[in-house]
Protein backbone atom coordinates (compact mmCIF):
# COMPACT_ATOMS: atom_id res chain seq x y z
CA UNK A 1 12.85 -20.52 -24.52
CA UNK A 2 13.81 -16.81 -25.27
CA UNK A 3 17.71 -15.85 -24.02
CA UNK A 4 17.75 -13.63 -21.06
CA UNK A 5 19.03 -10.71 -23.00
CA UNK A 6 15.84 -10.43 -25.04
CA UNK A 7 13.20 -10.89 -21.92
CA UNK A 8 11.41 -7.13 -21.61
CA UNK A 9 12.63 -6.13 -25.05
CA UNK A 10 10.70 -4.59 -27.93
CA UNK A 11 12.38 -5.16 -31.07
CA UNK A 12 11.58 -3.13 -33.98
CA UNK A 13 10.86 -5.09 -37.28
CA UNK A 14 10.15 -2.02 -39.67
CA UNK A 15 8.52 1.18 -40.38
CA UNK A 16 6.95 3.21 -42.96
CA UNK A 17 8.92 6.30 -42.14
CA UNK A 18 9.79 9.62 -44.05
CA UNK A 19 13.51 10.41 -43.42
CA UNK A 20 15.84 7.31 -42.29
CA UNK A 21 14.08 4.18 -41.39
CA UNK A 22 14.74 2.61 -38.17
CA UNK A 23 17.81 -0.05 -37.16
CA UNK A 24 16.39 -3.25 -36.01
CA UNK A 25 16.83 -3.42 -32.17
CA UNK A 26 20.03 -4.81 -30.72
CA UNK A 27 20.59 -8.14 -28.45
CA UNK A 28 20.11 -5.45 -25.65
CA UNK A 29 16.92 -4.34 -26.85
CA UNK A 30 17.86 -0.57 -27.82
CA UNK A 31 16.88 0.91 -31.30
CA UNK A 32 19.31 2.51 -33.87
CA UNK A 33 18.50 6.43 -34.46
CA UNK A 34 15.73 6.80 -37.21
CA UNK A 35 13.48 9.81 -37.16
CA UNK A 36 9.63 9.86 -38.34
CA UNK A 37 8.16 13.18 -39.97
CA UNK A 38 4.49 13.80 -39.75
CA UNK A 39 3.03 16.80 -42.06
CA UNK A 40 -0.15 18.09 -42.11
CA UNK A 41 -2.15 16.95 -44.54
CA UNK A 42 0.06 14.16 -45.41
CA UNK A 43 -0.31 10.21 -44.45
CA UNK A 44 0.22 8.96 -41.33
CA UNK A 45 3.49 7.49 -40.46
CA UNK A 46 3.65 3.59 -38.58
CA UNK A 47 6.39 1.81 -36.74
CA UNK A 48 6.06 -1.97 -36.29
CA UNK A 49 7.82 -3.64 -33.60
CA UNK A 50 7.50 -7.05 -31.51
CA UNK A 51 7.19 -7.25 -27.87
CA UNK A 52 9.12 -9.95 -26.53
CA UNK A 53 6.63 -10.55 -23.61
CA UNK A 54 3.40 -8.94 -22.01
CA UNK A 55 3.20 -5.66 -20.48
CA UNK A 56 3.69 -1.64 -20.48
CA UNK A 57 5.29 -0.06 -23.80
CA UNK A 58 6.80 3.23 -24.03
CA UNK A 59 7.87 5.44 -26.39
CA UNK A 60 10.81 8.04 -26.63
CA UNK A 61 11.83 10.88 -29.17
CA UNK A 62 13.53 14.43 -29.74
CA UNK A 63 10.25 16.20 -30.72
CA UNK A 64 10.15 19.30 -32.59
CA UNK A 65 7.80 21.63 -34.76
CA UNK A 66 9.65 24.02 -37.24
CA UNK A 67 7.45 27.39 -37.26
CA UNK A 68 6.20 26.59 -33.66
CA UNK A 69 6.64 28.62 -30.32
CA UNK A 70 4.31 28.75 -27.40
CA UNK A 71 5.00 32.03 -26.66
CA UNK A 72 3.46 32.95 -30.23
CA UNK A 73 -0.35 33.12 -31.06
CA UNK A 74 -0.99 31.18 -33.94
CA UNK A 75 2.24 29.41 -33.48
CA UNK A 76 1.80 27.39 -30.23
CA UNK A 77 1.89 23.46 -30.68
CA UNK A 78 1.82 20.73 -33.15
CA UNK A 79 -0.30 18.21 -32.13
CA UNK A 80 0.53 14.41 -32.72
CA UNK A 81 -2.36 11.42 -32.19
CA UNK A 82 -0.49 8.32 -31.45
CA UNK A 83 -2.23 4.89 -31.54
CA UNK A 84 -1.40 1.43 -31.20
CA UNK A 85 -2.80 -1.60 -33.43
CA UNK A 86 -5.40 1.51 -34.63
CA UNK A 87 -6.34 2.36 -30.78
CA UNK A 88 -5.62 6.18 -29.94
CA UNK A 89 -3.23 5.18 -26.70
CA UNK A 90 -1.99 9.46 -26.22
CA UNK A 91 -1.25 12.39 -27.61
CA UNK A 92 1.80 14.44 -28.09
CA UNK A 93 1.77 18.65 -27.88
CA UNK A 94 4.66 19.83 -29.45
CA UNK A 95 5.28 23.45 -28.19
CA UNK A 96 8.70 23.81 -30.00
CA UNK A 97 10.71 24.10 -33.02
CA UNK A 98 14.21 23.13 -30.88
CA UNK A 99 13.95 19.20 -30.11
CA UNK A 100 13.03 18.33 -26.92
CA UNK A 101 13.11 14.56 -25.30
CA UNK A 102 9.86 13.16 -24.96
CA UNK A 103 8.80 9.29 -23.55
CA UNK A 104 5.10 8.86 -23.36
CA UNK A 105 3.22 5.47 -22.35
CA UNK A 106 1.62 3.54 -25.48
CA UNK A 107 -0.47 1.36 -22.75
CA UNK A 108 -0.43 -2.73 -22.43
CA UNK A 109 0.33 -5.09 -25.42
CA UNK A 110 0.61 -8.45 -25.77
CA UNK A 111 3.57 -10.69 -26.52
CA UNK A 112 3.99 -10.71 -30.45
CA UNK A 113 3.82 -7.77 -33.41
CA UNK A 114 2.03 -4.71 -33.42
CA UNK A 115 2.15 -1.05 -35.22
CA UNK A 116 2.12 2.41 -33.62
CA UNK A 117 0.60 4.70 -36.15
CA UNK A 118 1.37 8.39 -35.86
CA UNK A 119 -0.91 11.10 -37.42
CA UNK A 120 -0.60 15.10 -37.54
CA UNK A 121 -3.65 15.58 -35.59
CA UNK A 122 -6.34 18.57 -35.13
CA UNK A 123 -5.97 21.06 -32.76
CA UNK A 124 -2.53 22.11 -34.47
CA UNK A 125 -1.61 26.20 -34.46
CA UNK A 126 -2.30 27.65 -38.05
CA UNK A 127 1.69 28.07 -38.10
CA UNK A 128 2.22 24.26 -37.76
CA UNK A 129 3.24 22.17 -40.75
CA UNK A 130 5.59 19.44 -39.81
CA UNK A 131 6.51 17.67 -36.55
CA UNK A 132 9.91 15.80 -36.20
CA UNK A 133 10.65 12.90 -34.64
CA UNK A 134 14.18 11.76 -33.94
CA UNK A 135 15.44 9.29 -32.48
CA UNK A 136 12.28 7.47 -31.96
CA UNK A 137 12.87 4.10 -29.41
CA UNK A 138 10.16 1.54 -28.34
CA UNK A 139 10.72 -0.05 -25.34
CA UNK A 140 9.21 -2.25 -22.25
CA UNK A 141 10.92 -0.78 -19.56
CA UNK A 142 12.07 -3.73 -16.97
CA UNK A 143 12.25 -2.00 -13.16
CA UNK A 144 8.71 -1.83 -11.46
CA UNK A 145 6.51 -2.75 -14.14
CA UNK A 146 3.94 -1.91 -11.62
CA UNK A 147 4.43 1.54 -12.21
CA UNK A 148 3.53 2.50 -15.90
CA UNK A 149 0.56 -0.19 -15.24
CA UNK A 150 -1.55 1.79 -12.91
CA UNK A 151 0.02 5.13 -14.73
CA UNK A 152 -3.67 7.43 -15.20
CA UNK A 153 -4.79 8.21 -18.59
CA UNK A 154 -5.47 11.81 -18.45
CA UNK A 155 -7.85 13.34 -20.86
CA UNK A 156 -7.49 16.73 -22.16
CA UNK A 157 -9.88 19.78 -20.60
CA UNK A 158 -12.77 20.23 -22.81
CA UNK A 159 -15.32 22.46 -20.99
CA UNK A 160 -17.45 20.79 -22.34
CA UNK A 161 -20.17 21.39 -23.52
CA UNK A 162 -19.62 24.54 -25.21
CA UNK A 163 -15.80 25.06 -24.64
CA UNK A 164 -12.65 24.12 -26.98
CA UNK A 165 -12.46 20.47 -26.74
CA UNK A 166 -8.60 21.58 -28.23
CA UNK A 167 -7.60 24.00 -25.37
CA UNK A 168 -4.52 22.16 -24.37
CA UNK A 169 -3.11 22.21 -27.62
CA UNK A 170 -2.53 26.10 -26.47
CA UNK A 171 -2.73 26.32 -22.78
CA UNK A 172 -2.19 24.28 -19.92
CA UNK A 173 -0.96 20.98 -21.22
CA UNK A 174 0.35 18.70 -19.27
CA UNK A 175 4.12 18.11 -19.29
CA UNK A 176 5.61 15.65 -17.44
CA UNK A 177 5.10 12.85 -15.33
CA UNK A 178 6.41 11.26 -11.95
CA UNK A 179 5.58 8.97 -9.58
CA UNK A 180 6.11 7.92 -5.47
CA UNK A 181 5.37 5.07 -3.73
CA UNK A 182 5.28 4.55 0.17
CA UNK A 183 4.43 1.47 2.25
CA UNK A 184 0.91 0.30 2.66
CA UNK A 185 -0.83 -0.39 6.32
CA UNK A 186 -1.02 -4.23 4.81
CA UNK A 187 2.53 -6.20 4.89
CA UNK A 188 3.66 -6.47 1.56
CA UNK A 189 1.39 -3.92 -0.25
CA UNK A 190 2.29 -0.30 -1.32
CA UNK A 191 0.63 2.76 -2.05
CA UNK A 192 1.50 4.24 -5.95
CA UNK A 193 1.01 8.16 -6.51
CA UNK A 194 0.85 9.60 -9.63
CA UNK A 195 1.63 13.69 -10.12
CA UNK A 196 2.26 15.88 -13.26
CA UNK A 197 3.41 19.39 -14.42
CA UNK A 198 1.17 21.49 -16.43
CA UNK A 199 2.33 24.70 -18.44
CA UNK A 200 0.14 26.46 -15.79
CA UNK A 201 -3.50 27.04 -14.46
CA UNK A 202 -5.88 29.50 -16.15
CA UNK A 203 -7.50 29.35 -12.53
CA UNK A 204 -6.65 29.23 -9.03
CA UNK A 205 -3.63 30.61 -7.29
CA UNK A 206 -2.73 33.69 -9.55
CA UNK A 207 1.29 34.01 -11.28
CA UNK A 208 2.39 36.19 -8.19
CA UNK A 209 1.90 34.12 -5.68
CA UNK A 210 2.69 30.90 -7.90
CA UNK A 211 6.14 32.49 -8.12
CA UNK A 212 6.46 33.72 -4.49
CA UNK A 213 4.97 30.44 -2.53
CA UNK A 214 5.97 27.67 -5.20
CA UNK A 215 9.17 29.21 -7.16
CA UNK A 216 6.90 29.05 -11.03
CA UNK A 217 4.23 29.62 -12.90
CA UNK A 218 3.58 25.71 -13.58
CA UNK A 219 0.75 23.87 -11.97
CA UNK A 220 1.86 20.80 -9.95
CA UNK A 221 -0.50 18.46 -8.78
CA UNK A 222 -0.99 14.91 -7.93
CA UNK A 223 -3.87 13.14 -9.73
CA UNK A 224 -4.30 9.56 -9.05
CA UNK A 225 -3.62 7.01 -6.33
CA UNK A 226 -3.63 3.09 -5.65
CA UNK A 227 -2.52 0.78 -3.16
CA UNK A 228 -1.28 -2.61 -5.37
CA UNK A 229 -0.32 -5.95 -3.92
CA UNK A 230 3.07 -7.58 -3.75
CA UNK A 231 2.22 -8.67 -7.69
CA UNK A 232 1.40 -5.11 -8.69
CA UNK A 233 -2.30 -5.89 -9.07
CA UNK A 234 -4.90 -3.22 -7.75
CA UNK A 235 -6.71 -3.42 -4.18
CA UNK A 236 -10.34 -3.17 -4.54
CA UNK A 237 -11.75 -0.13 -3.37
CA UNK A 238 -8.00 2.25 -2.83
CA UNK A 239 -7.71 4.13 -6.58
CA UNK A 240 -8.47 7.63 -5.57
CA UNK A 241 -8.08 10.93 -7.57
CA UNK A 242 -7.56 14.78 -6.72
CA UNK A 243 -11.01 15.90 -7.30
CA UNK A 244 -12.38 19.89 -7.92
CA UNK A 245 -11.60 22.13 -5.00
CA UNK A 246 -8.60 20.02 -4.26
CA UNK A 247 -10.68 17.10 -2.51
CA UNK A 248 -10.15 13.24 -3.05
CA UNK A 249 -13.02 11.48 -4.00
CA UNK A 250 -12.80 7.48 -4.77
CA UNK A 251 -12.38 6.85 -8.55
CA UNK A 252 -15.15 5.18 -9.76
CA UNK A 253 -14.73 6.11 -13.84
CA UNK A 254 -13.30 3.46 -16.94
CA UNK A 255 -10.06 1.69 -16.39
CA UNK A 256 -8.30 0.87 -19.64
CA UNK A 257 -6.67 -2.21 -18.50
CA UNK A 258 -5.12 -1.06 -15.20
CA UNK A 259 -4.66 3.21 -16.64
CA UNK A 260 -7.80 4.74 -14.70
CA UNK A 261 -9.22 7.56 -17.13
CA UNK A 262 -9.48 10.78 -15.56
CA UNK A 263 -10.14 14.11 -17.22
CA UNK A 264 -9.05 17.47 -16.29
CA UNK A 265 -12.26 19.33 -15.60
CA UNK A 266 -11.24 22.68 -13.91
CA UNK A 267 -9.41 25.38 -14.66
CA UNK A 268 -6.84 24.77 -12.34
CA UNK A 269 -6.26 21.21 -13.52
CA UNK A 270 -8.12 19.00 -11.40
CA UNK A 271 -9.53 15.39 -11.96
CA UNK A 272 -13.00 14.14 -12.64
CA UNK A 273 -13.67 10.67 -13.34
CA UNK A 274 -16.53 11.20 -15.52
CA UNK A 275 -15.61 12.35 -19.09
CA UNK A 276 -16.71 14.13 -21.54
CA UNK A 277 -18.18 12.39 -24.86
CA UNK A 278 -15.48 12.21 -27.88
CA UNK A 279 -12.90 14.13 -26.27
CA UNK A 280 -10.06 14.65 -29.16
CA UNK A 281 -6.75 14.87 -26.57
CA UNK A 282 -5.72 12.13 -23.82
CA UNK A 283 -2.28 12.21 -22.45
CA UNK A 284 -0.67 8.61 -21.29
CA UNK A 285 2.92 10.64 -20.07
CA UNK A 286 5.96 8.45 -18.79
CA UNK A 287 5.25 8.27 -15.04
CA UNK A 288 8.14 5.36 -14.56
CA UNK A 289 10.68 8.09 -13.23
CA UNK A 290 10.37 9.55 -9.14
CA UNK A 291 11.52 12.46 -7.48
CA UNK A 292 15.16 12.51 -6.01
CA UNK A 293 14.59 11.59 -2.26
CA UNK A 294 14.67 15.11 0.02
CA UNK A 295 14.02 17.57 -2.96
CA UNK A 296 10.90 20.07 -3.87
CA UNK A 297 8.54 18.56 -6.59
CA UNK A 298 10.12 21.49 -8.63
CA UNK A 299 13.46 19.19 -9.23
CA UNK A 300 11.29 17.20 -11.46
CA UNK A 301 11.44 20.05 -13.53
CA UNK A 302 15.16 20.78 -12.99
CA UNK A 303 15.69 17.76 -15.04
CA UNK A 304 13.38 18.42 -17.78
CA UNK A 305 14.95 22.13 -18.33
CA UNK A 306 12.21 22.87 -21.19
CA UNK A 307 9.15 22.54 -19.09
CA UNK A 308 10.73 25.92 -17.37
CA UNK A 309 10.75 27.81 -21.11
CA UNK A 310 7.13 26.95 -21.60
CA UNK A 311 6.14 28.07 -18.52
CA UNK A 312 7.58 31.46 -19.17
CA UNK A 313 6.49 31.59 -23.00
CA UNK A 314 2.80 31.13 -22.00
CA UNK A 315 2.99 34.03 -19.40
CA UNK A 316 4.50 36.26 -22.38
CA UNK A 317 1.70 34.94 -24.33
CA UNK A 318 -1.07 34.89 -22.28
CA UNK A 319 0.18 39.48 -21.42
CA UNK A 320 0.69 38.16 -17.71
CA UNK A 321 4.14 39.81 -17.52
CA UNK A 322 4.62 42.93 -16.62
CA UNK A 323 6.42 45.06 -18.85
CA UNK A 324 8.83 46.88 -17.93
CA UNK A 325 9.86 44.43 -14.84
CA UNK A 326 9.82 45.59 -11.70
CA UNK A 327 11.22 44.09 -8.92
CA UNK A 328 8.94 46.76 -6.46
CA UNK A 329 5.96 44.96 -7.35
CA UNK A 330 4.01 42.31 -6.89
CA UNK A 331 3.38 41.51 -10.42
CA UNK A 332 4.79 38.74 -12.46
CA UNK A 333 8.12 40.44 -14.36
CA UNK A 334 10.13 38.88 -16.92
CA UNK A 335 11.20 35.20 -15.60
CA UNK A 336 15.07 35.83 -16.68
CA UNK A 337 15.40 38.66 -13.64
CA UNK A 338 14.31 36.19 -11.31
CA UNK A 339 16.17 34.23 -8.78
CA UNK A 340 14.93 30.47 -8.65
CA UNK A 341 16.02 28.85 -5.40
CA UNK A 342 15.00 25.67 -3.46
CA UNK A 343 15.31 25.24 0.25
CA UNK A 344 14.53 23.08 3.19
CA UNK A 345 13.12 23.84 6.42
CA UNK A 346 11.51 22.99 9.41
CA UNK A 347 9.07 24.43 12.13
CA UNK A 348 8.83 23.76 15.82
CA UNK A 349 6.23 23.60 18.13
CA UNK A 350 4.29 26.34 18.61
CA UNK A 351 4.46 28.12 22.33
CA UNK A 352 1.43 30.53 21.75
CA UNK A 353 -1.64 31.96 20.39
CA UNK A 354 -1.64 33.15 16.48
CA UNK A 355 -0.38 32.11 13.08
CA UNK A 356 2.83 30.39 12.18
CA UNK A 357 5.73 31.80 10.38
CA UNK A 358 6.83 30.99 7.33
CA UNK A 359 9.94 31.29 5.71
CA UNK A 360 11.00 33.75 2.48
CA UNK A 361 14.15 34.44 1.19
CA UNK A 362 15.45 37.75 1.06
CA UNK A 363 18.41 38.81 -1.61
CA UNK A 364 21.28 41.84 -1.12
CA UNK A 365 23.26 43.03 -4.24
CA UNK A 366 27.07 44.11 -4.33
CA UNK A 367 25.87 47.14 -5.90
CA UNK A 368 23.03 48.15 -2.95
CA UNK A 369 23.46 46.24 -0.03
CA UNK A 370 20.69 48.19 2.08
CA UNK A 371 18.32 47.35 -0.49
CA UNK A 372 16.57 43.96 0.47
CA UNK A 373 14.62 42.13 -2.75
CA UNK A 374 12.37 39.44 -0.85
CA UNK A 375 10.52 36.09 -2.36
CA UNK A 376 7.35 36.94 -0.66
CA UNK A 377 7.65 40.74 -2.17
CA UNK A 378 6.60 41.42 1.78
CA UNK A 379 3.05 39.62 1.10
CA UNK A 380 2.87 37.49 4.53
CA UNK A 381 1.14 34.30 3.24
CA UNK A 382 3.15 34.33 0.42
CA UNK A 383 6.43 33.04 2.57
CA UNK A 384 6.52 29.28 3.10
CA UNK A 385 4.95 27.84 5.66
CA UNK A 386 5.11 23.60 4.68
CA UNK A 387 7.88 21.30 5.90
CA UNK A 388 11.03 19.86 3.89
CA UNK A 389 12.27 21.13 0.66
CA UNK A 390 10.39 24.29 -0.92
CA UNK A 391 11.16 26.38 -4.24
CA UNK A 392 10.78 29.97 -4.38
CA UNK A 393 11.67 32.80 -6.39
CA UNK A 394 13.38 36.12 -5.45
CA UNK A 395 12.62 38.75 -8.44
CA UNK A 396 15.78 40.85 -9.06
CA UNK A 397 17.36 44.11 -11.44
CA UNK A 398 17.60 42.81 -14.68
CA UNK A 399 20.34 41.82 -15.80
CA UNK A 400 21.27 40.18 -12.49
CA UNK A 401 23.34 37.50 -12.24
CA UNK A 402 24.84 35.29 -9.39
CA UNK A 403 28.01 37.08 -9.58
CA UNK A 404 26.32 40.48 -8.43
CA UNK A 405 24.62 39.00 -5.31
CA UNK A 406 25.94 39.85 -1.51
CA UNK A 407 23.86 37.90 0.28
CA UNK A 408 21.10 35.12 0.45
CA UNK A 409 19.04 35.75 3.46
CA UNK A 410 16.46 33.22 5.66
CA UNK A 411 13.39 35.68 6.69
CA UNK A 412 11.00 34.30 9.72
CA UNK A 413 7.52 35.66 8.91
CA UNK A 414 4.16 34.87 10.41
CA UNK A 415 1.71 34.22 7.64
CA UNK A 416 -1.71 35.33 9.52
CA UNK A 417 -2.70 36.91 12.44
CA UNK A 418 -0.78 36.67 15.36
CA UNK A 419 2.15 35.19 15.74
CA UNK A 420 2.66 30.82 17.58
CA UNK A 421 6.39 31.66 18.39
CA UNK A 422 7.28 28.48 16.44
CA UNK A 423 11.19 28.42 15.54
CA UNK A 424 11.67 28.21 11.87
CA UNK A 425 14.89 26.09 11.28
CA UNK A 426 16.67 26.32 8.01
CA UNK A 427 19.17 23.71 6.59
CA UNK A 428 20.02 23.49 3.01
CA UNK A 429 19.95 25.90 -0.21
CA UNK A 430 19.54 23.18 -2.27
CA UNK A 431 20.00 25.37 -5.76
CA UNK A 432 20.04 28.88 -7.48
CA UNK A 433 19.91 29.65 -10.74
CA UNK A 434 18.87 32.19 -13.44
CA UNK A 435 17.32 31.79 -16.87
CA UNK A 436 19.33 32.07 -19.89
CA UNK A 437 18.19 34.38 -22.78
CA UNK A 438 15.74 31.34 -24.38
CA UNK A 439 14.29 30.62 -20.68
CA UNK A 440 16.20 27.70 -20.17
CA UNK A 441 17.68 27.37 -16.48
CA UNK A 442 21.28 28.25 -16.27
CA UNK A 443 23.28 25.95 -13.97
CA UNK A 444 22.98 26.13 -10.11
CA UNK A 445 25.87 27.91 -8.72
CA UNK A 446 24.41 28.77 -5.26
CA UNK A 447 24.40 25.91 -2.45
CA UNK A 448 24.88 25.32 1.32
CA UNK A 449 24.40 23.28 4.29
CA UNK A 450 23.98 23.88 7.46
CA UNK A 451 21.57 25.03 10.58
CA UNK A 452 20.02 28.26 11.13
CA UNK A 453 16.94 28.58 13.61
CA UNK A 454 14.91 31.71 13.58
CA UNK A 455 12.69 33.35 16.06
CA UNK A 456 10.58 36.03 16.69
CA UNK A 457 13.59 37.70 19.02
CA UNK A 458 16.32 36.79 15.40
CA UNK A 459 13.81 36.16 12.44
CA UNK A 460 16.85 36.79 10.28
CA UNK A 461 19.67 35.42 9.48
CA UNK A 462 22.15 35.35 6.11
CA UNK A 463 22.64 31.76 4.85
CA UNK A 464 24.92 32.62 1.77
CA UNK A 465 27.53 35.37 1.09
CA UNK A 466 29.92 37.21 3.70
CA UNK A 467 28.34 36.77 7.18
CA UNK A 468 26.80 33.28 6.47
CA UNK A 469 26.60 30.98 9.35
């Protein structure tokens, strides 16, 4: 009978690594440091480790690329094919030369040995030559195995059949992972959504309003969703997926064990459960981790800092920023001049005819106080009109920084024609930061809490600075 300390673990046995080999796993099932280096050209690198029961592996590493950027052409990923016991499980886009922690799913395996083979894969940038691995950890993660069972397998956009069956190696890859789960109308069963984070969308809602309505340039969407039993196992008939045009159609595509395989078949990153033959990239990302309760989906990317420089290297790449920045227009300016800020609001019922209001932020400066810099850059339906927590983005002077701001003000807008009279109630900034010189985000020095209605009679009001309520 195993010991209680060992149940859920994956121990590692040994490895055909370059650089230091791995540490066996300890009685609490965690991995000594050991890092794996795949070249081009050269052999493929395998890790062997032993599951101590059934069920969902995943994998973890600091993964970087020396001579890679993604906001370089030629120079934008290293691309690593992952498989398990010789089956490709994912595949791992390496946009950086600076490490960056990565967990991706390696799919079911059985109680017993096995081998995850690693291999410096097609699709690479010319610039690419060697991908690092440190760190590297196998584990079977314990809480809610559920989770990373009925995680999707996402393959990677082809356009097929005459487009780059590669193009994510370069644009829009997805990033990271989360899911949420909510009660299900039967007693004892739940409903399990899965959403990621792409780079960004080479179609649908353009950078400007990305940045105005949404606070980035990413795409966020949720793909898949299941209602599961009180044992985890799938209910017949309730795995849907976000379908082109935003609808949600009833999966009816491959499972691989319980992972539904999807592909992303538009340009703005939408599902389609039919796929395309031989595609080269599939993505099995680390869904096991949720979003903080009463937050924007854009905290998922507050903890994973990088996902925010990638974003902003691909608009440098892609010549979608304009140059120099300026904070009277609507374009898309250089990321580090912008305010990012997350809020919550409400709306109230509406007491007549026309559109309801929305909410922007508006920004003062110590140095011009009658000049107002506002999120929606004065576009009405780019304010925000849903419920709860919402990021935004107030483009500023650069070289702004927190230090130089007077004010943070709420800004009642309708967002069509007409106007309901619905009250607009704000009640947190939940954060405010800048990006540093390498696009990473700086840390949140702007907050506050409290309870400011506006109306069409006082659609202002100043939330943070001298004045606030």
């Amino acid at each position: 009978m195993r010991s209680r300390a060992r149940r859920g673990v994956l121990v590692l046995t040994g490895a055909a690594l370059a650089g230091s080999p791995l540490a066996l796993a300890g009685p609490a099932g965690a991995s000594g440091p050991g890092t794996i280096v795949v070249d081009r050209g050269g052999p493929a690198r395998s890790l062997a480790f032993t599951a101590a029961r059934d069920g969902e592996a995943v994998i973890s590493f600091a993964a970087s690329a020396p001579g890679v950027s993604w906001g370089r052409a030629g120079a934008e990923s290293a691309v690593v094919s992952i498989a398990v016991d010789g089956r490709h499980v994912t595949d791992l886009v390496v946009p950086s030369s600076e490490p960056v922690a990565r967990s991706l799913g390696l799919g079911r395996v059985r109680e017993g040995g096995h081998r995850v083979t690693l291999r410096f894969a097609e699709g690479s940038a010319p610039a690419a030559e060697r991908v690092r691995l440190a760190r590297t950890r196998v584990r079977m993660p314990a809480a809610d195995p559920a989770v990373l069972r009925h995680a999707p397998i996402v393959v990677g956009r082809t356009g097929w059949p005459f487009g780059d069956p590669y193009q994510n190696a370069t644009t829009d890859p997805p990033l990271t992972a989360w899911h949420e789960t909510r009660p299900a109308a039967t007693p004892g069963h739940r409903v399990i959504e899965y959403s990621m984070v792409w780079s960004n969308e080479d179609g649908g809602t353009d950078a400007p309003a990305l940045m105005a309505r949404w606070g980035r340039t990413t795409d966020i969407e949720w793909v898949y969703r299941v209602e599961v039993d009180g044992s985890g196992r799938r209910v017949d008939g309730t795995a849907v997926y976000q379908a082109p045009l935003h609808l949600t159609f009833r999966f009816t595509g491959r499972f691989e064990g319980d992972h539904p395989v999807l592909q992303t078949c538009t340009q703005n990153n939408n599902m389609c459960d039919v796929v395309s033959p031989d595609p080269p990239l599939r993505f099995l990302l680390d869904a096991s981790r949720t979003r903080p309760a009463g937050r924007a989906r854009e905290a998922v990317m507050d903890r994973e800092p990088w996902t925010y420089r990638v974003a902003a290297q691909e608009m440098v790449r892609e010549g979608k920023i304009e140059r120099p920045s300026d904070p009277s227009t609507r374009k898309v300016g250089d990321q580090r001049t912008y305010l990012f800020a997350e809020f919550a609001k409400t709306t109230g019922a509406a007491t007549a005819w026309g559109s309801a209001p929305g909410v922007a932020l508006g920004v003062r400066l110590k140095s011009d106080p009658a000049a107002l810099y506002r999120s929606d850059h004065d576009q009405p339906d780019w304010s925000a009109e849903r419920y709860g927590a919402v990021a935004t983005t107030v483009e500023l002077p650069e070289g702004t920084r927190v230090s130089d701001i007077a004010s943070i003000e709420a800004l009642r807008r309708p967002t069509g024609i007409g106007d309901n009279g619905a009250p607009a109630t704000v009640t947190s900034i939940n954060r405010g930061f800048f990006l540093d010189e390498s696009y990473l985000p700086r840390p949140s020095s702007i907050g506050w809490r409290g309870s400011v209605t506006l109306t069409r009679e006082s659609p202002s009001a100043v939330l943070w600075g001298p004045g606030a309520a």
